[in-house]
N, C-alpha and C. Protein backbone atom coordinates (compact mmCIF):
# COMPACT_ATOMS: atom_id res chain seq x y z
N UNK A 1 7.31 -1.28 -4.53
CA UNK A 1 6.04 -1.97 -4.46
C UNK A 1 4.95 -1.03 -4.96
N UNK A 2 4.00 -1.54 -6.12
CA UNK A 2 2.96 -0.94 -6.20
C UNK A 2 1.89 -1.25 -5.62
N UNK A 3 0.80 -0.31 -5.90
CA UNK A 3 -0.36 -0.37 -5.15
C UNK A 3 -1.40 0.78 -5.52
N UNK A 4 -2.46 0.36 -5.66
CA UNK A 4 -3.62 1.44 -6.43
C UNK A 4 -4.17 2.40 -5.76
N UNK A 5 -3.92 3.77 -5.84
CA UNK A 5 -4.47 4.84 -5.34
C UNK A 5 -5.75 4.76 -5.19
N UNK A 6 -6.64 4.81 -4.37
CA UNK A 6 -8.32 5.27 -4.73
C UNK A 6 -8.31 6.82 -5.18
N UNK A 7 -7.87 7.75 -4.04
CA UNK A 7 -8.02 9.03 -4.84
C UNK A 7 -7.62 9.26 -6.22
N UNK A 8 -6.38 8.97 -6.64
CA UNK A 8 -5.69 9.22 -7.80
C UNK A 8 -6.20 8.56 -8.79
N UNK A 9 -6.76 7.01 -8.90
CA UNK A 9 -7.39 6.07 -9.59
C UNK A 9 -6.68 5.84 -10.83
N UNK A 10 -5.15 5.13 -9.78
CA UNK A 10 -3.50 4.81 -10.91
C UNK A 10 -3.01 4.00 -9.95
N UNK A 11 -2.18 3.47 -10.30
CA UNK A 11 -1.52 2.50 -9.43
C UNK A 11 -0.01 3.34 -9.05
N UNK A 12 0.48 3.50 -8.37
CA UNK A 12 1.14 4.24 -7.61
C UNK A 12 2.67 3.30 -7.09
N UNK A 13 3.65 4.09 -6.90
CA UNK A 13 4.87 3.04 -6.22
C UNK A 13 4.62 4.14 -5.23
N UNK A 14 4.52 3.09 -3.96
CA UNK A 14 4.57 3.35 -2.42
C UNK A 14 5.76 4.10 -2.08
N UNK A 15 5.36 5.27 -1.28
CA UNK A 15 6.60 5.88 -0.57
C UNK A 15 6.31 5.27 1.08
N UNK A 16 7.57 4.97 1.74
CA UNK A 16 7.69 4.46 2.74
C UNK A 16 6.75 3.33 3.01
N UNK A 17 7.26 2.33 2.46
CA UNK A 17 6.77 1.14 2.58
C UNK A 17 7.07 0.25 4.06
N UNK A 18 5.85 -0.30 4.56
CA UNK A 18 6.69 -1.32 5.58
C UNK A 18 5.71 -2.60 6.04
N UNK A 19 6.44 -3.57 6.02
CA UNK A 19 5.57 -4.78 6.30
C UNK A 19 4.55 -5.37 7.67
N UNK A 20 3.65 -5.51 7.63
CA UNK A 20 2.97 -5.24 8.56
C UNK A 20 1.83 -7.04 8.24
N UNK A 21 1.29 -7.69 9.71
CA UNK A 21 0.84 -8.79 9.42
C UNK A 21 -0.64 -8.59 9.63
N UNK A 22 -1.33 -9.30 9.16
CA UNK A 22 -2.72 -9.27 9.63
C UNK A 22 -3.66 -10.01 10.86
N UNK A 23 -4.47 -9.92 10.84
CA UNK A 23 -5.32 -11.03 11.89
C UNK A 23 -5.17 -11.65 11.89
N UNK A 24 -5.37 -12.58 10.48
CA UNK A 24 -5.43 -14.15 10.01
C UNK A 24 -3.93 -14.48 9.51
N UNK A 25 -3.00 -13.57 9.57
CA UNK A 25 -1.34 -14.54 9.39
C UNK A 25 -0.96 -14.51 8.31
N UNK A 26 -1.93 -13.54 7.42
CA UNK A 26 -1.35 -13.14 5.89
C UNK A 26 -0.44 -11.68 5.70
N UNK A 27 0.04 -12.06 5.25
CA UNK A 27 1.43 -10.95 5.05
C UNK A 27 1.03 -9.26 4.11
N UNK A 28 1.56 -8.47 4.60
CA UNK A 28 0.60 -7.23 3.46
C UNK A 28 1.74 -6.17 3.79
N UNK A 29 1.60 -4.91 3.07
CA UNK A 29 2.29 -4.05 2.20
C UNK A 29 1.71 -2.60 2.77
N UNK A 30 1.97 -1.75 3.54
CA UNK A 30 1.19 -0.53 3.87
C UNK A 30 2.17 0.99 3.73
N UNK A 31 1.62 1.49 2.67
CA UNK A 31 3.03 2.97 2.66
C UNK A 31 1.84 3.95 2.43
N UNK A 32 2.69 5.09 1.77
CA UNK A 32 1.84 6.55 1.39
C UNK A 32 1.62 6.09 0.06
N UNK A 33 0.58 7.29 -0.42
CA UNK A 33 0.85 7.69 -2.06
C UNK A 33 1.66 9.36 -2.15
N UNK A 34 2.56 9.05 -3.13
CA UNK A 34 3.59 10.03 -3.23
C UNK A 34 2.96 11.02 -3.28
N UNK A 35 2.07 10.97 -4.33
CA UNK A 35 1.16 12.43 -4.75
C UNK A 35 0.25 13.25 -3.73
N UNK A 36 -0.95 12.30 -3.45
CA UNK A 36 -1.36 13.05 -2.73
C UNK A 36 -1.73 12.52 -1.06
N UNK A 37 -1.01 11.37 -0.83
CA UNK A 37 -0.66 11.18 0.73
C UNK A 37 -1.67 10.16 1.47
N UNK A 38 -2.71 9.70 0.53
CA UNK A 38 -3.23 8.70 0.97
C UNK A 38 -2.83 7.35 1.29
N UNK A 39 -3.10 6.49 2.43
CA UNK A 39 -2.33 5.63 2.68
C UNK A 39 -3.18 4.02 1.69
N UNK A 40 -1.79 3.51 1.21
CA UNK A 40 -1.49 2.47 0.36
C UNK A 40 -1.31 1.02 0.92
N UNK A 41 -2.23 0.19 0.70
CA UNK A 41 -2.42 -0.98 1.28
C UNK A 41 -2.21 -1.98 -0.02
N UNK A 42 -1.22 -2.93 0.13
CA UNK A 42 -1.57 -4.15 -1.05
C UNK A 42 -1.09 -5.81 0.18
N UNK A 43 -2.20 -6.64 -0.40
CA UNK A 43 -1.90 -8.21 0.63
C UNK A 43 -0.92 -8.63 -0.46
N UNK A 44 -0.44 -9.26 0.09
CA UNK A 44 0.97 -10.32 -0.30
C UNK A 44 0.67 -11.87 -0.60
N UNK A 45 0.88 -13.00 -0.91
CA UNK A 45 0.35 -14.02 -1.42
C UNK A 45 1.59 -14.78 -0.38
């Protein structure tokens, strides 16, 4: 799964990815960035 770094300002494949739900019942995507360890958020459709 990708997902866009802010620090790095690249889109990144997530290390340790895991699915996680929200408030409102929408589905989303939360891991590291490989490089430099910031955490990686993408929503799911």
């Amino acid at each position: 799964m990708e997902a866009y770094c802010v620090k790095c300002k690249a889109k990144k494949e997530m290390k340790d990815p895991e699915k996680v739900t929200l408030k409102n019942g929408r589905n989303a995507v939360k891991g590291k960035c490989p490089d430099c360890g910031t955490t990686l958020f993408r929503i799911q459709k």
